[in-house]
Every structure is written in structure tokens, then in C-alpha cells.
C-alpha atoms as a PDB file:
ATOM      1  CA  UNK A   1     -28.574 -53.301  81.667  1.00  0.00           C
ATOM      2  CA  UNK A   2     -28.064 -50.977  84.239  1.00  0.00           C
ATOM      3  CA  UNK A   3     -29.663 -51.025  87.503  1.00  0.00           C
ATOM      4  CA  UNK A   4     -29.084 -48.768  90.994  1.00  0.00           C
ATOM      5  CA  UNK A   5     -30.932 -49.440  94.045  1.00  0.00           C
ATOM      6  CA  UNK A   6     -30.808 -47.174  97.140  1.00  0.00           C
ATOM      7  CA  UNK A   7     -27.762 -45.887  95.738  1.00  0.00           C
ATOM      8  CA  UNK A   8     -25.964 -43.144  97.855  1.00  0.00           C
ATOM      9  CA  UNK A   9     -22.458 -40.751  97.342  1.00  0.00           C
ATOM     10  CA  UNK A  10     -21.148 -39.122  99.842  1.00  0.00           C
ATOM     11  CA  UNK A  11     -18.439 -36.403  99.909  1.00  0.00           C
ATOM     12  CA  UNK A  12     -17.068 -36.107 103.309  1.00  0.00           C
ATOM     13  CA  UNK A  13     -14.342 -33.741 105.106  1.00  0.00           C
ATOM     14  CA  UNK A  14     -13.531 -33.306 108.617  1.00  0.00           C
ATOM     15  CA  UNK A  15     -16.388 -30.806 109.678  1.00  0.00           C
ATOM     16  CA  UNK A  16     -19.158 -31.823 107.166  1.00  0.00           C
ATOM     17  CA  UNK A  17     -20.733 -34.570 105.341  1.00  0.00           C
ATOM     18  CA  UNK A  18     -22.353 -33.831 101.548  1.00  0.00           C
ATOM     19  CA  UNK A  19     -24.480 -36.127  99.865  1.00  0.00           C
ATOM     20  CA  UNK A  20     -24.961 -35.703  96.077  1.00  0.00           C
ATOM     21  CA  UNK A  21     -26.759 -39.036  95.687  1.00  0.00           C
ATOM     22  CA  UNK A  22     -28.851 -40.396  98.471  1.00  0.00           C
ATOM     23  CA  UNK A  23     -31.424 -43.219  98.277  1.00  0.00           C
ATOM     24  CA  UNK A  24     -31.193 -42.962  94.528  1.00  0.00           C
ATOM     25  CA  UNK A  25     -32.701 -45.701  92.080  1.00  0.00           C
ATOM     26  CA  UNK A  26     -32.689 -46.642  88.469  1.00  0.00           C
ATOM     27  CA  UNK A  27     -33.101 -49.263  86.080  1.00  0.00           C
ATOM     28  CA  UNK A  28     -32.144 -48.741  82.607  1.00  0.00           C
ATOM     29  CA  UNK A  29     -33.274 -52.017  80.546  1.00  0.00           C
ATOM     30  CA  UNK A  30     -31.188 -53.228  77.549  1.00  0.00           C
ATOM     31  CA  UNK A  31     -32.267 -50.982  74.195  1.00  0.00           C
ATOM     32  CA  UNK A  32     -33.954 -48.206  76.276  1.00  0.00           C
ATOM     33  CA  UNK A  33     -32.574 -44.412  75.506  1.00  0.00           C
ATOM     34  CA  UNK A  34     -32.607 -42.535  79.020  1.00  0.00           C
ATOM     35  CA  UNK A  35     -33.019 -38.931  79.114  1.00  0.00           C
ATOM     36  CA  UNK A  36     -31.521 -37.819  82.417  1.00  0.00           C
ATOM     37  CA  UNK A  37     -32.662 -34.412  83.500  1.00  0.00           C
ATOM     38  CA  UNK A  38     -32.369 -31.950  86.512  1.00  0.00           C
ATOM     39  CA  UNK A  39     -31.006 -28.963  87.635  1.00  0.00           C
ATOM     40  CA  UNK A  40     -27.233 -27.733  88.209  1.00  0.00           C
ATOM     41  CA  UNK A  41     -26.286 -29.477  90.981  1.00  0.00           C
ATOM     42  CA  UNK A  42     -28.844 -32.390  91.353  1.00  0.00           C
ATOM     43  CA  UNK A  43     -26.797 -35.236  91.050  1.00  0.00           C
ATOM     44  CA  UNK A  44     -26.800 -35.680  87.147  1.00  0.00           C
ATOM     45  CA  UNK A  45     -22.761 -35.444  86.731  1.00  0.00           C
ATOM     46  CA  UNK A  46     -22.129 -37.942  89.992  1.00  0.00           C
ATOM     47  CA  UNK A  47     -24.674 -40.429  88.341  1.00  0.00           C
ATOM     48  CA  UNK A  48     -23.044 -40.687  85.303  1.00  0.00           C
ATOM     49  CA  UNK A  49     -19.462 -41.008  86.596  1.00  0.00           C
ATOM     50  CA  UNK A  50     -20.965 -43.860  88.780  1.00  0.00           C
ATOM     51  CA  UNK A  51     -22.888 -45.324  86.316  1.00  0.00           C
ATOM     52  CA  UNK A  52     -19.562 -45.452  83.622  1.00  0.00           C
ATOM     53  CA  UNK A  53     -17.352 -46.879  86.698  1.00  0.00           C
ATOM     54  CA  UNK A  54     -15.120 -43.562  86.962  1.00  0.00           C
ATOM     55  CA  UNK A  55     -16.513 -43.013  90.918  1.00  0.00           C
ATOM     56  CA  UNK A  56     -17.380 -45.165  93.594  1.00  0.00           C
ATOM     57  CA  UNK A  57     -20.123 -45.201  95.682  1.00  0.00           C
ATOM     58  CA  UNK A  58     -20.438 -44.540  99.258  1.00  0.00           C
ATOM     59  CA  UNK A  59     -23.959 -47.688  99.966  1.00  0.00           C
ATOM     60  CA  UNK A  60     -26.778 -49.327  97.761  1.00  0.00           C
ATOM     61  CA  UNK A  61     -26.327 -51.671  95.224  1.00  0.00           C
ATOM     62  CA  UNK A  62     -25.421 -51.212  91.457  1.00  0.00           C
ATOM     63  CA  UNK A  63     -25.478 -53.926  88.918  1.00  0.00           C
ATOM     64  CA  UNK A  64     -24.095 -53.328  85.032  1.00  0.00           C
ATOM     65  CA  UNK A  65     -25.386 -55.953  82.275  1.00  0.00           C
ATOM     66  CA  UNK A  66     -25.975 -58.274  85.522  1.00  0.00           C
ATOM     67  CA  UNK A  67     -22.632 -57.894  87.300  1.00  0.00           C
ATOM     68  CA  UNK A  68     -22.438 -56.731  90.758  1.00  0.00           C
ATOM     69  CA  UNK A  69     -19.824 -53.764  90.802  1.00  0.00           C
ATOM     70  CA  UNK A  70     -19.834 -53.054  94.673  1.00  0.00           C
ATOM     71  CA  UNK A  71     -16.007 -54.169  95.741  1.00  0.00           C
ATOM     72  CA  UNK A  72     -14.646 -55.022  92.588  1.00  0.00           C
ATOM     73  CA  UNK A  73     -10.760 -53.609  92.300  1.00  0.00           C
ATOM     74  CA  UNK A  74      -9.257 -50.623  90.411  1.00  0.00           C
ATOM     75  CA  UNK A  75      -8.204 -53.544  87.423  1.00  0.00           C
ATOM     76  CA  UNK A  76     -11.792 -54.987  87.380  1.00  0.00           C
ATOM     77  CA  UNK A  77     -13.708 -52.103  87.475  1.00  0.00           C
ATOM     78  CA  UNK A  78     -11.253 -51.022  84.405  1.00  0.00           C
ATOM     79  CA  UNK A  79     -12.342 -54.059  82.129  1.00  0.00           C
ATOM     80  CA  UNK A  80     -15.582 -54.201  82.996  1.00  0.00           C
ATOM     81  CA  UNK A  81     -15.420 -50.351  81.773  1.00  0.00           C
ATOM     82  CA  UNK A  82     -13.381 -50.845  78.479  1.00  0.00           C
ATOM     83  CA  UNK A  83     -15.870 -54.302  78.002  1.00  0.00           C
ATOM     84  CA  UNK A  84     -19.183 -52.947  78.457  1.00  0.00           C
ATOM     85  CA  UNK A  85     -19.346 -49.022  78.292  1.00  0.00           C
ATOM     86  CA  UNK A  86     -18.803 -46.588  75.441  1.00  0.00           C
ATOM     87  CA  UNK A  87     -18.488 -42.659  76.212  1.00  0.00           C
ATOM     88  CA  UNK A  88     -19.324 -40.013  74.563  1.00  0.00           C
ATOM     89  CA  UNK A  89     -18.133 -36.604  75.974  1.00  0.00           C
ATOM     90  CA  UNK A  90     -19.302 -32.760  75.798  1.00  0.00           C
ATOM     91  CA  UNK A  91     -15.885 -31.699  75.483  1.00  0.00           C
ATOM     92  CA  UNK A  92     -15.606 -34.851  72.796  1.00  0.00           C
ATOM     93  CA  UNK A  93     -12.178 -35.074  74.541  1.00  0.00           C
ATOM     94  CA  UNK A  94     -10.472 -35.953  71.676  1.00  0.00           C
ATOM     95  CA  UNK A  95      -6.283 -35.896  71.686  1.00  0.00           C
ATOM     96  CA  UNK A  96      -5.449 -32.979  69.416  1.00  0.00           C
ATOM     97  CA  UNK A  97      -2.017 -34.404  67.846  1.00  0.00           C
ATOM     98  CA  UNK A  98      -3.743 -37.764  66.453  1.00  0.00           C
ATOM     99  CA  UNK A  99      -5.855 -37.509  63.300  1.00  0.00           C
ATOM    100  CA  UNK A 100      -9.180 -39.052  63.628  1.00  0.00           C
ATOM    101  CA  UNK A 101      -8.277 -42.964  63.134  1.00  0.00           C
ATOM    102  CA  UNK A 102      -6.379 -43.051  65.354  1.00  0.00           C
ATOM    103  CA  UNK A 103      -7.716 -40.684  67.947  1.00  0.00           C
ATOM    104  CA  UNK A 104     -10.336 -44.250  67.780  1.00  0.00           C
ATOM    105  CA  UNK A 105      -7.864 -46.774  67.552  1.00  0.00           C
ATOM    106  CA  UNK A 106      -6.521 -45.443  71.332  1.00  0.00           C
ATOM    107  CA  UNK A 107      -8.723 -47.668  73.558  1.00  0.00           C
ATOM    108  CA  UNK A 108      -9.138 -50.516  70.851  1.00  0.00           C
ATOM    109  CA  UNK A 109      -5.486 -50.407  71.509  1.00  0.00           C
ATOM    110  CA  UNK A 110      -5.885 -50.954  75.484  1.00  0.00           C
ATOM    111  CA  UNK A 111      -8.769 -53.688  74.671  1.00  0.00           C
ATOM    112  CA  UNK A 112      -5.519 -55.675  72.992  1.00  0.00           C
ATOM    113  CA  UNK A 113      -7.343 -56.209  69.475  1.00  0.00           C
ATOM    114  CA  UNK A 114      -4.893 -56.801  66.684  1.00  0.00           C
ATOM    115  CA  UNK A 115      -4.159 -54.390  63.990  1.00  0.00           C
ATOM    116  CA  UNK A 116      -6.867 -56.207  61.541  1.00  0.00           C
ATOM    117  CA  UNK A 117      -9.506 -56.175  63.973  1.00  0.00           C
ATOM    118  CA  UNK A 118      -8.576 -52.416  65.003  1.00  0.00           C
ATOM    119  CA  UNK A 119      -8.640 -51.322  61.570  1.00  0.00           C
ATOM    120  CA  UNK A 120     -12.172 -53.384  60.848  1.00  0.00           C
ATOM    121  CA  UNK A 121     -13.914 -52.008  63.555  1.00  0.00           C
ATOM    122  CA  UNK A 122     -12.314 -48.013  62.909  1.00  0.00           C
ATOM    123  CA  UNK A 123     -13.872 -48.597  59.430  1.00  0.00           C
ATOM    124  CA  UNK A 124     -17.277 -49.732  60.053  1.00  0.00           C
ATOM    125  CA  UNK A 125     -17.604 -47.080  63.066  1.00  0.00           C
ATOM    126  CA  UNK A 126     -16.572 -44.198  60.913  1.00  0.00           C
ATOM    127  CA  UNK A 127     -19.212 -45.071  58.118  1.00  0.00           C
ATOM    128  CA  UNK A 128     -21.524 -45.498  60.688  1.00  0.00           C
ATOM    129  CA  UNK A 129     -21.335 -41.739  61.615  1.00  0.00           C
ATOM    130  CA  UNK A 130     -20.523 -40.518  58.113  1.00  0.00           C
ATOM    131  CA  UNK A 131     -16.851 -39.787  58.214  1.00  0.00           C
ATOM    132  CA  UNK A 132     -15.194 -42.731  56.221  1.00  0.00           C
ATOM    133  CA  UNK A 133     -13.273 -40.026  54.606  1.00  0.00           C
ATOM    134  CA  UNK A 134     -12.410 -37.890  57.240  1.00  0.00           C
ATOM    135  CA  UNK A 135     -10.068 -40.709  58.897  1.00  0.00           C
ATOM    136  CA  UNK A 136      -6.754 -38.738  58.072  1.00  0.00           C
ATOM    137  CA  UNK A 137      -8.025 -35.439  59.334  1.00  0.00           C
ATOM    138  CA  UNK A 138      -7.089 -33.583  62.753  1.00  0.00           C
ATOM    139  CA  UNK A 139      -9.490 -32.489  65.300  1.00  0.00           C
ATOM    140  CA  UNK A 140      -8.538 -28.929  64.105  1.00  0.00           C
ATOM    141  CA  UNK A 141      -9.543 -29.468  60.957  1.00  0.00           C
ATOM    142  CA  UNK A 142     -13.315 -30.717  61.756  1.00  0.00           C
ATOM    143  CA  UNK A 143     -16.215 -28.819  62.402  1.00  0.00           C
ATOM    144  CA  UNK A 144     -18.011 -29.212  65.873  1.00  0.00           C
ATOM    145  CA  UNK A 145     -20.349 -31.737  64.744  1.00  0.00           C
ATOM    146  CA  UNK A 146     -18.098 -33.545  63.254  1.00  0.00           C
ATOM    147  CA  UNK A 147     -15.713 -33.660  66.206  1.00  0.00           C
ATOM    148  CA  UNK A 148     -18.547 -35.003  68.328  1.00  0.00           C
ATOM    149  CA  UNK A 149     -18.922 -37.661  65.553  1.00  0.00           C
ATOM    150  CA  UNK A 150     -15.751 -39.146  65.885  1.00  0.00           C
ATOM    151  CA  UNK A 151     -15.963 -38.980  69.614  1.00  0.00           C
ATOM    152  CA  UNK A 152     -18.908 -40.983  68.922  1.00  0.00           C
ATOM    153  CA  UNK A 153     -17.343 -43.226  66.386  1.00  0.00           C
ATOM    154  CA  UNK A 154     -14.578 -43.949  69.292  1.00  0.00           C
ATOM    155  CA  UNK A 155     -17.328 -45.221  71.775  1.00  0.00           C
ATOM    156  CA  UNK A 156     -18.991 -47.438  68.557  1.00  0.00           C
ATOM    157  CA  UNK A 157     -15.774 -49.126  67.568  1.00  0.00           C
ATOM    158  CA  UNK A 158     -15.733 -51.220  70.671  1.00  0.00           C
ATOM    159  CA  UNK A 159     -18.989 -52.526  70.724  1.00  0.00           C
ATOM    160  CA  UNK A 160     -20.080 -51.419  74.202  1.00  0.00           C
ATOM    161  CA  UNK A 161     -23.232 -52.528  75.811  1.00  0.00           C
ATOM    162  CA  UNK A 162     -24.290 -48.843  77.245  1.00  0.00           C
ATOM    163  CA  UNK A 163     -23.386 -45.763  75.571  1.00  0.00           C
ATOM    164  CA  UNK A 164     -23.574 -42.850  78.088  1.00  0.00           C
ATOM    165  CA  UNK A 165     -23.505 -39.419  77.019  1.00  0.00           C
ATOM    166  CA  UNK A 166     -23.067 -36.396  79.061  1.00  0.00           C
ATOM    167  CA  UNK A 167     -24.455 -33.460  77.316  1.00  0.00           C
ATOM    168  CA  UNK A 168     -23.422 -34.340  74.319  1.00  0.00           C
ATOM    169  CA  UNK A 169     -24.654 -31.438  72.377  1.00  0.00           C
ATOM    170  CA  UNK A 170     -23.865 -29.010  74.632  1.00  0.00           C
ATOM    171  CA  UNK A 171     -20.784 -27.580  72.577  1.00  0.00           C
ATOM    172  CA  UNK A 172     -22.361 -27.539  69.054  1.00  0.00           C
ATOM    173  CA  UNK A 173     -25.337 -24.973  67.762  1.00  0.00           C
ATOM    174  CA  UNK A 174     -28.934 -25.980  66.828  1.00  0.00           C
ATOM    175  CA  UNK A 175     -28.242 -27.566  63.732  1.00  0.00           C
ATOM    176  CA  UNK A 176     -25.542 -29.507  64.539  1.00  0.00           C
ATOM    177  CA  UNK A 177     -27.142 -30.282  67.932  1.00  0.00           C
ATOM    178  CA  UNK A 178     -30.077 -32.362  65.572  1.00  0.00           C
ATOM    179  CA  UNK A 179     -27.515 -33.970  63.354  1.00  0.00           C
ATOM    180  CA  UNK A 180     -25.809 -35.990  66.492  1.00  0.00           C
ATOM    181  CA  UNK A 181     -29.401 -36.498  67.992  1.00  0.00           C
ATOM    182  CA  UNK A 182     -30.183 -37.597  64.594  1.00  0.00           C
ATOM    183  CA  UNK A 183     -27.320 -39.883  64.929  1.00  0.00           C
ATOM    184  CA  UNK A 184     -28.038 -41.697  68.717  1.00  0.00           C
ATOM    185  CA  UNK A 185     -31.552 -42.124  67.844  1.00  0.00           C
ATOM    186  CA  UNK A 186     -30.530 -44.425  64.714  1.00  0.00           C
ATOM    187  CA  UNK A 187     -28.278 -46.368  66.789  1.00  0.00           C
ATOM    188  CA  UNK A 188     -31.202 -46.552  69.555  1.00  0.00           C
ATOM    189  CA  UNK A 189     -32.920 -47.889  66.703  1.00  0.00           C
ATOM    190  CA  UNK A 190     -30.414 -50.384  66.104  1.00  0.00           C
ATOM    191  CA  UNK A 191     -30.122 -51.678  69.535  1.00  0.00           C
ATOM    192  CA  UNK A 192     -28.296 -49.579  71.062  1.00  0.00           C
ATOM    193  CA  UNK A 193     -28.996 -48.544  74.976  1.00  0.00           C
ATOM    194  CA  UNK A 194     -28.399 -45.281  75.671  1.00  0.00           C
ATOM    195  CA  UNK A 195     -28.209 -42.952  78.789  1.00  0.00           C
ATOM    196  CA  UNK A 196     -28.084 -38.831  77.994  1.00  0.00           C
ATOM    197  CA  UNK A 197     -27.374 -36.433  80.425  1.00  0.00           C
ATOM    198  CA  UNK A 198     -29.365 -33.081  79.055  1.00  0.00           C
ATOM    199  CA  UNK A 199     -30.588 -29.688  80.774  1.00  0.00           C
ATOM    200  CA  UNK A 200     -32.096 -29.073  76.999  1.00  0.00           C
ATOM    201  CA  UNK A 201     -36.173 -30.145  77.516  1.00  0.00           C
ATOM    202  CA  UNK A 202     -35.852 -30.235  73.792  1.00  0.00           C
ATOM    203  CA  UNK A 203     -33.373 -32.931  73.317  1.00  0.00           C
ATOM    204  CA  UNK A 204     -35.041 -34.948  76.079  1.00  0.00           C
ATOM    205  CA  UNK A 205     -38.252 -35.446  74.721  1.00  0.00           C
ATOM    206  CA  UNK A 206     -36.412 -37.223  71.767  1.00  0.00           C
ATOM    207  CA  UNK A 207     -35.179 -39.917  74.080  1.00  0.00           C
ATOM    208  CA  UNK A 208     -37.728 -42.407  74.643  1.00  0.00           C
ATOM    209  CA  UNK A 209     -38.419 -41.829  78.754  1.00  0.00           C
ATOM    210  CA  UNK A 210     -37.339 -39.283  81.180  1.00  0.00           C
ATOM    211  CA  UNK A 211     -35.561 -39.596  84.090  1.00  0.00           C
ATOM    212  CA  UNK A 212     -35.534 -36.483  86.378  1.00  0.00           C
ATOM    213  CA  UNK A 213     -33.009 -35.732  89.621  1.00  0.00           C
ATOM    214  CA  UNK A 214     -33.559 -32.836  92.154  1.00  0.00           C
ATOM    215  CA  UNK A 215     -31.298 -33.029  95.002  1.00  0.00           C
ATOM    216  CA  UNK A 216     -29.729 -36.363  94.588  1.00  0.00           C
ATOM    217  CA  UNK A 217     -32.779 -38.200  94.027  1.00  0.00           C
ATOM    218  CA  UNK A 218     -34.938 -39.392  91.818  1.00  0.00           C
ATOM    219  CA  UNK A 219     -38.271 -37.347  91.106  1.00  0.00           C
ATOM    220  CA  UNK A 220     -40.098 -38.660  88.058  1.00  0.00           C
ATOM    221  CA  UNK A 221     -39.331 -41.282  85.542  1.00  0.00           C
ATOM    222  CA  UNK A 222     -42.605 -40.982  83.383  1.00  0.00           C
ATOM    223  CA  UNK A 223     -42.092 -42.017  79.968  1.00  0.00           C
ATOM    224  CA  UNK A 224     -42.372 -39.293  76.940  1.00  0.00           C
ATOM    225  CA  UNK A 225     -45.966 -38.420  76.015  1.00  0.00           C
ATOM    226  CA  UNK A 226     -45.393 -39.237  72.368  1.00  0.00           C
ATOM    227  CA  UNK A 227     -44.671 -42.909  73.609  1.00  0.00           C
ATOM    228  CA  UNK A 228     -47.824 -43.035  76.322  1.00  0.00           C
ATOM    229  CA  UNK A 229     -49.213 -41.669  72.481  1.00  0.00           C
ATOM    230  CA  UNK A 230     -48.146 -44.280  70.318  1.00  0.00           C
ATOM    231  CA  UNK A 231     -49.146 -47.048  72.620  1.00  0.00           C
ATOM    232  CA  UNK A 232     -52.599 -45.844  73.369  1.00  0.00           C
ATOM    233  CA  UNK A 233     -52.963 -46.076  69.761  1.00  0.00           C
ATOM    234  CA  UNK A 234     -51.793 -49.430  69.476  1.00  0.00           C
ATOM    235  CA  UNK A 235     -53.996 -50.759  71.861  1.00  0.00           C
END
């Protein structure tokens, strides 16, 4: 599904040249959930913004559901986005003047579905996170948890290949925090493959491997114990 190979960013000025990625690999395979861990300023941020097509990279080689994105245009890299990736936001970045249908009918919208299929799909996502009737309400009116709901409800409704998530519990307290965990690891479940940015140990053990960064690269990408676990048991 995904898949980076000697993958390096680069942030250059005039005087000095820093590299938040260098010789970085990864391969995420269809219906995996990806923990992605590592201190403030490893490299988790630039990975993700690379790995959802919002940042180029400087050399190496990164393929998305078997598409090679190295050269592809603004326009291309756009679709392939809207096509294949669903985000789902710390912030929730949700637009505070448009009630919850249609704060998820916005990019359905830019996909060019028609009004039935919009409406379908707004449906089905909101009962899949629980807020069927919640689909008239305002951000403002929603609790935290339910905020990050519909911000995952937006990333369902268009049927992405790859959800990435970037710390998305970092807003909401403990409780809530388990609902929307609750929530990804039903859709992993279901089929869903999932990448989670996390500095919380405690939410990363719930994915089903770890990936860890320290300066730009890739340290250790052992999978959970309760996995090595469950398989030693099985055999």
C-alpha cells in the first residue's frame, strides 16, 4: 500500500542544508495499522505530509497502492490524493460555519460525485462513527470526541485506500482518547489500512506494529508483543 525506499527531505537555505528524512524506509502493506513513533523532531510530521502527498521529497523512491509518485504534477499528485488517501487531523480541521454534513460533503464535492451518491456515502459514514443524528449540528455544538468523529467520518465517506492520522487523539482526554481508538481499530478490523502518528506509548501498542523514527530515520519496526503473543500461540 505504501512503500518508501531510501527516502530523503531536505530543507535547504543559502548557508545550510537540513535533513529531516534521510535514507528513510517503509512499507506499510494493505490492512496493516502502523503506529509511528519518535521524538519531537524525528521526522514523524515530514513523513506523514510525504506519505499523504502534501510535500515532496528531495531522493528515494515512494510508491502509493503501486503508483510511482516521484515527478508526478501538482494536478496528479491532487487526484491521486483525493482517490486514495483519507485524513484524519489533530486539530480535526473542521470549517466552523458548516454543520456536520456538510463539513463531509466538502471533498466528495471536489471528487465530482452527484448529490445522490454524496448524500449515500455522508449517510453510511456518519452511522459508521455513531453520529447519524448529529448531521445538522455545528462543530460548536459537539463535544471533542465527537468532533474528531466527524473528521473521521469525512476521511470514510470517500472510500480511501490509506487512512493516515496524525495524532489523532491528541486534543481529546482519556476517555474520549479510547472511544476514537475504539473506533480505528474496528475499521482496521474491517479492512481498513491505517498509519497513526502517536508520542502516546499507550495508544501505540493498540496498533498492530510499531514503527519508530529518531533523527530522520528509521530505528525499529518490531511488531507489538501481544501480536509476536498471539502467533506463538497459534503455532
Amino acid at each position: 500500500m505504501l512503500k518508501m525506499t531510501h527516502l530523503s527531505k531536505a530543507y535547504r537555505t543559502e548557508v545550510v542544508e537540513t535533513f529531516a528524512l534521510r535514507d528513510f524506509s517503509i512499507h506499510v502493506r494493505e490492512g496493516e495499522f502502523v503506529a509511528v513513533t519518535g521524538p519531537s523532531g524525528s521526522g514523524k510530521t515530514t513523513f506523514l505530509t510525504i506519505a499523504g502527498l502534501l510535500e515532496e521529497f528531495s531522493g528515494g523512491e515512494y510508491q502509493l497502492d503501486g503508483a510511482n509518485v516521484r515527478g508526478l504534477n501538482d494536478n496528479q499528485r491532487s487526484k491521486l490524493r483525493n482517490e486514495k488517501i483519507g485524513f484524519i487531523f489533530q486539530a480535526f480541521n473542521l470549517i466552523a460555519d458548516l454543520n456536520v454534513q456538510d463539513n463531509i460533503d466538502v471533498p466528495l464535492r471536489y471528487r465530482g460525485f452527484n448529490g445522490a451518491e454524496r448524500r449515500r456515502r455522508i449517510q453510511e459514514a456518519l452511522g459508521r462513527v455513531g453520529l447519524s443524528a448529529r448531521s445538522r449540528h455545528y462543530p460548536a455544538e459537539l463535544s471533542g470526541g465527537q468532533q474528531q468523529r466527524v473528521a473521521i467520518a469525512r476521511a470514510l465517506a470517500g472510500s480511501p485506500r490509506l487512512l493516515l492520522a496524525d495524532e489523532p487523539t491528541g486534543n481529546l482526554d482519556t476517555q474520549m482518547a479510547r472511544g476514537v481508538m475504539d473506533l480505528l481499530e474496528e475499521l482496521h478490523r474491517d479492512g481498513a489500512t491505517i498509519v497513526m502518528v502517536t508520542h502516546d506509548p499507550e495508544l501505540a501498542v493498540r496498533a498492530q506494529r510499531e514503527v519508530h523514527i529518531v533523527d530522520g530515520q528509521v530505528v525499529d519496526m518490531a511488531p507489538q508483543p501481544r501480536l509476536v503473543e498471539a502467533a506463538q500461540a497459534g503455532s
